[in-house]
Protein backbone atom coordinates (compact mmCIF):
# COMPACT_ATOMS: atom_id res chain seq x y z
CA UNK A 1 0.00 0.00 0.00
CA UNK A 2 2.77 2.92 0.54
CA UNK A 3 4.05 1.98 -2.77
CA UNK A 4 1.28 2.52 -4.42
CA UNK A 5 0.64 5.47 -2.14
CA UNK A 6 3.64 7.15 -3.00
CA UNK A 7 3.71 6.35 -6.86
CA UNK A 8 0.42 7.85 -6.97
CA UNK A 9 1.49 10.80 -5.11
CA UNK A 10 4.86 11.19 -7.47
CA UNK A 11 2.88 10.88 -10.54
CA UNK A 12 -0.10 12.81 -9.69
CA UNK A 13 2.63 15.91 -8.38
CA UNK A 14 4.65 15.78 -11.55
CA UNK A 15 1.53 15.84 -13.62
CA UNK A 16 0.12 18.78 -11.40
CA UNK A 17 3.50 20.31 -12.02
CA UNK A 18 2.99 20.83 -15.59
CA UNK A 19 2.96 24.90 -16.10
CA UNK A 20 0.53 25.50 -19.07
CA UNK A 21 0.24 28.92 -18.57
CA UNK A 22 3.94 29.02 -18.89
CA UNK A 23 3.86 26.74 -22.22
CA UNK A 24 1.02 28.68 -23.44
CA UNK A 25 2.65 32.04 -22.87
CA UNK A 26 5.63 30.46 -24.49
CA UNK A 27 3.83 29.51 -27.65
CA UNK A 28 3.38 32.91 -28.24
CA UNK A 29 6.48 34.45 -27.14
CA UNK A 30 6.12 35.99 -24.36
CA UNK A 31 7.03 35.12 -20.19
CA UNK A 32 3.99 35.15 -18.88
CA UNK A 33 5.73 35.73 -15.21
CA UNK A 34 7.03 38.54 -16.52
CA UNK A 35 4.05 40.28 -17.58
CA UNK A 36 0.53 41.16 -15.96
CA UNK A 37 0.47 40.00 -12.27
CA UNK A 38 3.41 37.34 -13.03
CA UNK A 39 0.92 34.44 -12.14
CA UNK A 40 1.11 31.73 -14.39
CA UNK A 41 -2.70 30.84 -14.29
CA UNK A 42 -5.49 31.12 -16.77
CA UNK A 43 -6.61 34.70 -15.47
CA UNK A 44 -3.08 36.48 -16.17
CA UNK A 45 -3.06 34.25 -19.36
CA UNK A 46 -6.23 36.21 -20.27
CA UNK A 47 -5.01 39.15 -19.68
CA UNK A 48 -1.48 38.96 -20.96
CA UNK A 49 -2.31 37.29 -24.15
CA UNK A 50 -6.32 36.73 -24.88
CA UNK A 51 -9.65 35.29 -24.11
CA UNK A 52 -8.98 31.90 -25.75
CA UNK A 53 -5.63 31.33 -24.50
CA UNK A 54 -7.16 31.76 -21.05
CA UNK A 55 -9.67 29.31 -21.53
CA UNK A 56 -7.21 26.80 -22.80
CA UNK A 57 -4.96 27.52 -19.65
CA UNK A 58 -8.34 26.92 -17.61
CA UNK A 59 -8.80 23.97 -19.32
CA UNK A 60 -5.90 22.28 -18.76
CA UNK A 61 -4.91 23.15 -15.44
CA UNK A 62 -8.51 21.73 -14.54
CA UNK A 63 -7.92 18.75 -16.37
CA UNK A 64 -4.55 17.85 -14.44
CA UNK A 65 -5.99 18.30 -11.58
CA UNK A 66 -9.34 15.93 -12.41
CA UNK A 67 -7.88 13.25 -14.12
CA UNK A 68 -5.06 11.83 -11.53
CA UNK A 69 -8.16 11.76 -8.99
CA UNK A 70 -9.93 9.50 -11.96
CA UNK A 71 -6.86 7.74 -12.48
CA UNK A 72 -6.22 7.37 -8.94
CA UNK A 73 -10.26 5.65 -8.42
CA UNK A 74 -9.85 3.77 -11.54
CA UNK A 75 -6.50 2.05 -10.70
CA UNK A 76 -6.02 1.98 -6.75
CA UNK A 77 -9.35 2.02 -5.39
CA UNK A 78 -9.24 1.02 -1.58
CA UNK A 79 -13.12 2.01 -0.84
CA UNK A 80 -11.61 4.83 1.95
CA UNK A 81 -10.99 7.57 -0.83
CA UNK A 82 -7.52 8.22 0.42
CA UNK A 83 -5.43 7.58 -3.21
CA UNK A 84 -7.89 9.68 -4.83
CA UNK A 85 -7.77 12.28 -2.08
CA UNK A 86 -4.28 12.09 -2.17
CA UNK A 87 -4.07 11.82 -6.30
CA UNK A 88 -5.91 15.43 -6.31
CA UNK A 89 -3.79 16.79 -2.92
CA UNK A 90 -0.71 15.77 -5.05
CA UNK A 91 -1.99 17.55 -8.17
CA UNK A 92 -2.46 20.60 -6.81
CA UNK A 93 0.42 21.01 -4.59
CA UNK A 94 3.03 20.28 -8.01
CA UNK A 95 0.51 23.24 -9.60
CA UNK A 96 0.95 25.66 -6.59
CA UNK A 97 5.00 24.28 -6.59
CA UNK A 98 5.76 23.29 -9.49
CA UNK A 99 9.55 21.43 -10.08
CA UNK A 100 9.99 22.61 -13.89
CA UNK A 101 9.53 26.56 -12.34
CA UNK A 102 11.86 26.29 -9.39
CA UNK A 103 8.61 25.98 -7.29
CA UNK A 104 7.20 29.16 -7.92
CA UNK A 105 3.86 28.15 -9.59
CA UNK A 106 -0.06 29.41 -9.63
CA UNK A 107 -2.75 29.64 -7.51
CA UNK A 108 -3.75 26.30 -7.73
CA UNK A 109 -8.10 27.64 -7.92
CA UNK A 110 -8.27 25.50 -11.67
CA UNK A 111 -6.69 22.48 -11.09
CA UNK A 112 -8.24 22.20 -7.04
CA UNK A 113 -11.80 22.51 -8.77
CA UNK A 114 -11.14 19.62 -11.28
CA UNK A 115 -10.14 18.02 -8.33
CA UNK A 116 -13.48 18.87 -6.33
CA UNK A 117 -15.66 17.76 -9.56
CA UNK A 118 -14.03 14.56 -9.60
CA UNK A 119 -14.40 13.81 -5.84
CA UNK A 120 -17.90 15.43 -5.09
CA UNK A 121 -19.58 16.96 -8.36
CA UNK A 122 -22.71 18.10 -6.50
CA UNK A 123 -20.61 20.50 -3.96
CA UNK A 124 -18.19 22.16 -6.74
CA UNK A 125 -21.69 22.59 -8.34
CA UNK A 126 -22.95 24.94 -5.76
CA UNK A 127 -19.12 26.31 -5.23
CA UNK A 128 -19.04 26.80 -9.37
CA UNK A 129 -22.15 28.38 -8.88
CA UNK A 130 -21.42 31.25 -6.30
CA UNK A 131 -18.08 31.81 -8.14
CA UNK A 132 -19.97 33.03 -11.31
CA UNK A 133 -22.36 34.73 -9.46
CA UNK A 134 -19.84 36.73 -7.28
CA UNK A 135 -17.56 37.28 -10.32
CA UNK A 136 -20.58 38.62 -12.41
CA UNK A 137 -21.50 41.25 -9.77
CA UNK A 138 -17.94 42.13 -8.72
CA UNK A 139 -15.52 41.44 -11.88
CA UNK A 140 -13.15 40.24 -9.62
CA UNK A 141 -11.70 36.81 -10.46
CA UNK A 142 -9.66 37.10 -7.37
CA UNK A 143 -13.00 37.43 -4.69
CA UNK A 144 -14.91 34.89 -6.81
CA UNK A 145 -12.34 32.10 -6.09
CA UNK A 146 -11.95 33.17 -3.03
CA UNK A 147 -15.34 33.02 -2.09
CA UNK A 148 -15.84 30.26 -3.95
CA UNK A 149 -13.16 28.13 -2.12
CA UNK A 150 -14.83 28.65 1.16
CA UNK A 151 -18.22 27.68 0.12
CA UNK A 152 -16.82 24.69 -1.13
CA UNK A 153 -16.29 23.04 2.55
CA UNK A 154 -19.32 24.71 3.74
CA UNK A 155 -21.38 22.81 0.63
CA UNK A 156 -19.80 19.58 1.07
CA UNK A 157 -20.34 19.71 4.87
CA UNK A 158 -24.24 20.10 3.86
CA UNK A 159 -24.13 17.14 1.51
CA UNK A 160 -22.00 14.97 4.35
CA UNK A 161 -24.60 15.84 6.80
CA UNK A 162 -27.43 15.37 4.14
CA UNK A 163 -27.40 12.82 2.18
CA UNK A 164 -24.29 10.85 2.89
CA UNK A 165 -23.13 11.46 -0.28
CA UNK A 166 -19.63 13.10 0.61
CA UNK A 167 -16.97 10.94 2.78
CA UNK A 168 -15.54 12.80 5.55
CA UNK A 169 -11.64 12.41 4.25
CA UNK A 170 -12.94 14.35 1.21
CA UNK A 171 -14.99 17.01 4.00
CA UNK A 172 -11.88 17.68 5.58
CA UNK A 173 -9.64 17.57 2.24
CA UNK A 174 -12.08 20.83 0.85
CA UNK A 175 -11.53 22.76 4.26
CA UNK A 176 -7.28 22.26 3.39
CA UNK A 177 -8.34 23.52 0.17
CA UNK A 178 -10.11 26.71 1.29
CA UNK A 179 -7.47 27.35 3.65
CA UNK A 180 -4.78 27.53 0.98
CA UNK A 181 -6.66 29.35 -1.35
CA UNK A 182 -7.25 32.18 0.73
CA UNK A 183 -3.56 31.90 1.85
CA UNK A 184 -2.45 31.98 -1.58
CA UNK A 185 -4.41 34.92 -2.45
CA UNK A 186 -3.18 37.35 0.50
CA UNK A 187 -1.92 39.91 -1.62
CA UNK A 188 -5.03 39.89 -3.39
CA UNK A 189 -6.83 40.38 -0.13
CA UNK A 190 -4.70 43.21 0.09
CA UNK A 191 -5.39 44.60 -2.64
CA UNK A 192 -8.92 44.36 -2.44
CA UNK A 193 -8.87 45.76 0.48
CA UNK A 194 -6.99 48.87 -0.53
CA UNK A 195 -8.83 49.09 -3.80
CA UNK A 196 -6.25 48.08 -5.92
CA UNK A 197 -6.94 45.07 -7.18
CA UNK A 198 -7.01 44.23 -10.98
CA UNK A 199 -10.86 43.35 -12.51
CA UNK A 200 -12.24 42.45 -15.40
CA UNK A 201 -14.32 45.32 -17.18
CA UNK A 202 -16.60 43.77 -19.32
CA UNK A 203 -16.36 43.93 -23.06
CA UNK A 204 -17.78 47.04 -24.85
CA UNK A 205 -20.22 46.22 -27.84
């Protein structure tokens, strides 16, 4: 069991690792840690180089961190949860550190919610939900995820407690993954707080 424990945290971390945001911004020339906020996520990707490079960031980054959790339930599926838990935990730590970018990587908000729609679909639902909603009315990506990430405990606490549906390991996995969100986005607390935060106007007809 720690062999397969530790392979699928390895592989899982090196897949995480995988800067897109970097490739993409290298595809078309430019450092995208250079430029814009220096994040190498799909929101500076917008910014720096366009819409659809941004979405493809998105994407990807959500797609590395939702298919080692599939991969992890497909292959090594104990019935506790615990390689899948640890598949996604793995994911989005080599996203947030990342090896190939001397450990200075993103935020880890995309690849932690194709995390939480591969372990409970029904709470990143409701999280997806206020993100849009709080992004709409605010234009700030940086609030929405924030907000987002801390309703996504809070909603899979309600399922846990409602239906059963959500195991406790993945409860108490969401509430690690609130916590770093909101520590990785300090200085955009900051800034929000002091009014100088970055947001998205929207587009003029």
């Amino acid at each position: 069991m720690v062999v397969q424990y530790l392979t699928i945290s390895v592989l899982s971390y090196l897949f995480g690792a995988v800067p897109f945001g970097f490739l993409i911004g290298k595809f078309y020339g430019k450092d995208i840690r250079r430029e814009g906020s220096g994040n190498i996520g799909a929101t500076n990707v917008t910014r720096v180089i366009g819409r659809n490079a941004g979405r493809l960031c998105f994407a990807l980054d959500f797609l590395k961190g939702m298919l080692p959790v599939l991969g992890a339930a497909r292959w090594y599926d104990d019935g506790s949860g615990a390689a899948m838990i640890l598949a996604g935990a793995a994911a989005v730590i080599g996203h947030m550190f990342p090896v190939y970018l001397q450990f200075r990587g993103g935020k880890g908000v995309s690849t932690a919610a194709g995390v939480a729609v591969a372990l409970a679909p029904s709470a990143f639902l409701f999280a997806g939900i206020i993100w849009v909603v709080v992004f709409l009315v605010s234009r700030y990506v940086s609030l929405a995820s924030i907000v987002a990430a801390i309703c996504l405990p809070l909603a899979a606490t309600a399922l846990a407690i409602w239906r059963g549906g959500v195991s406790p390991l993945v409860v108490c996995f969401f509430y690690g993954i609130g916590v770093a969100a909101v520590w990785k986005h300090r200085a955009n607390i900051r800034r929000l707080r002091d009014g100088t935060e970055l947001r998205f106007e929207r587009r003029k007809k």
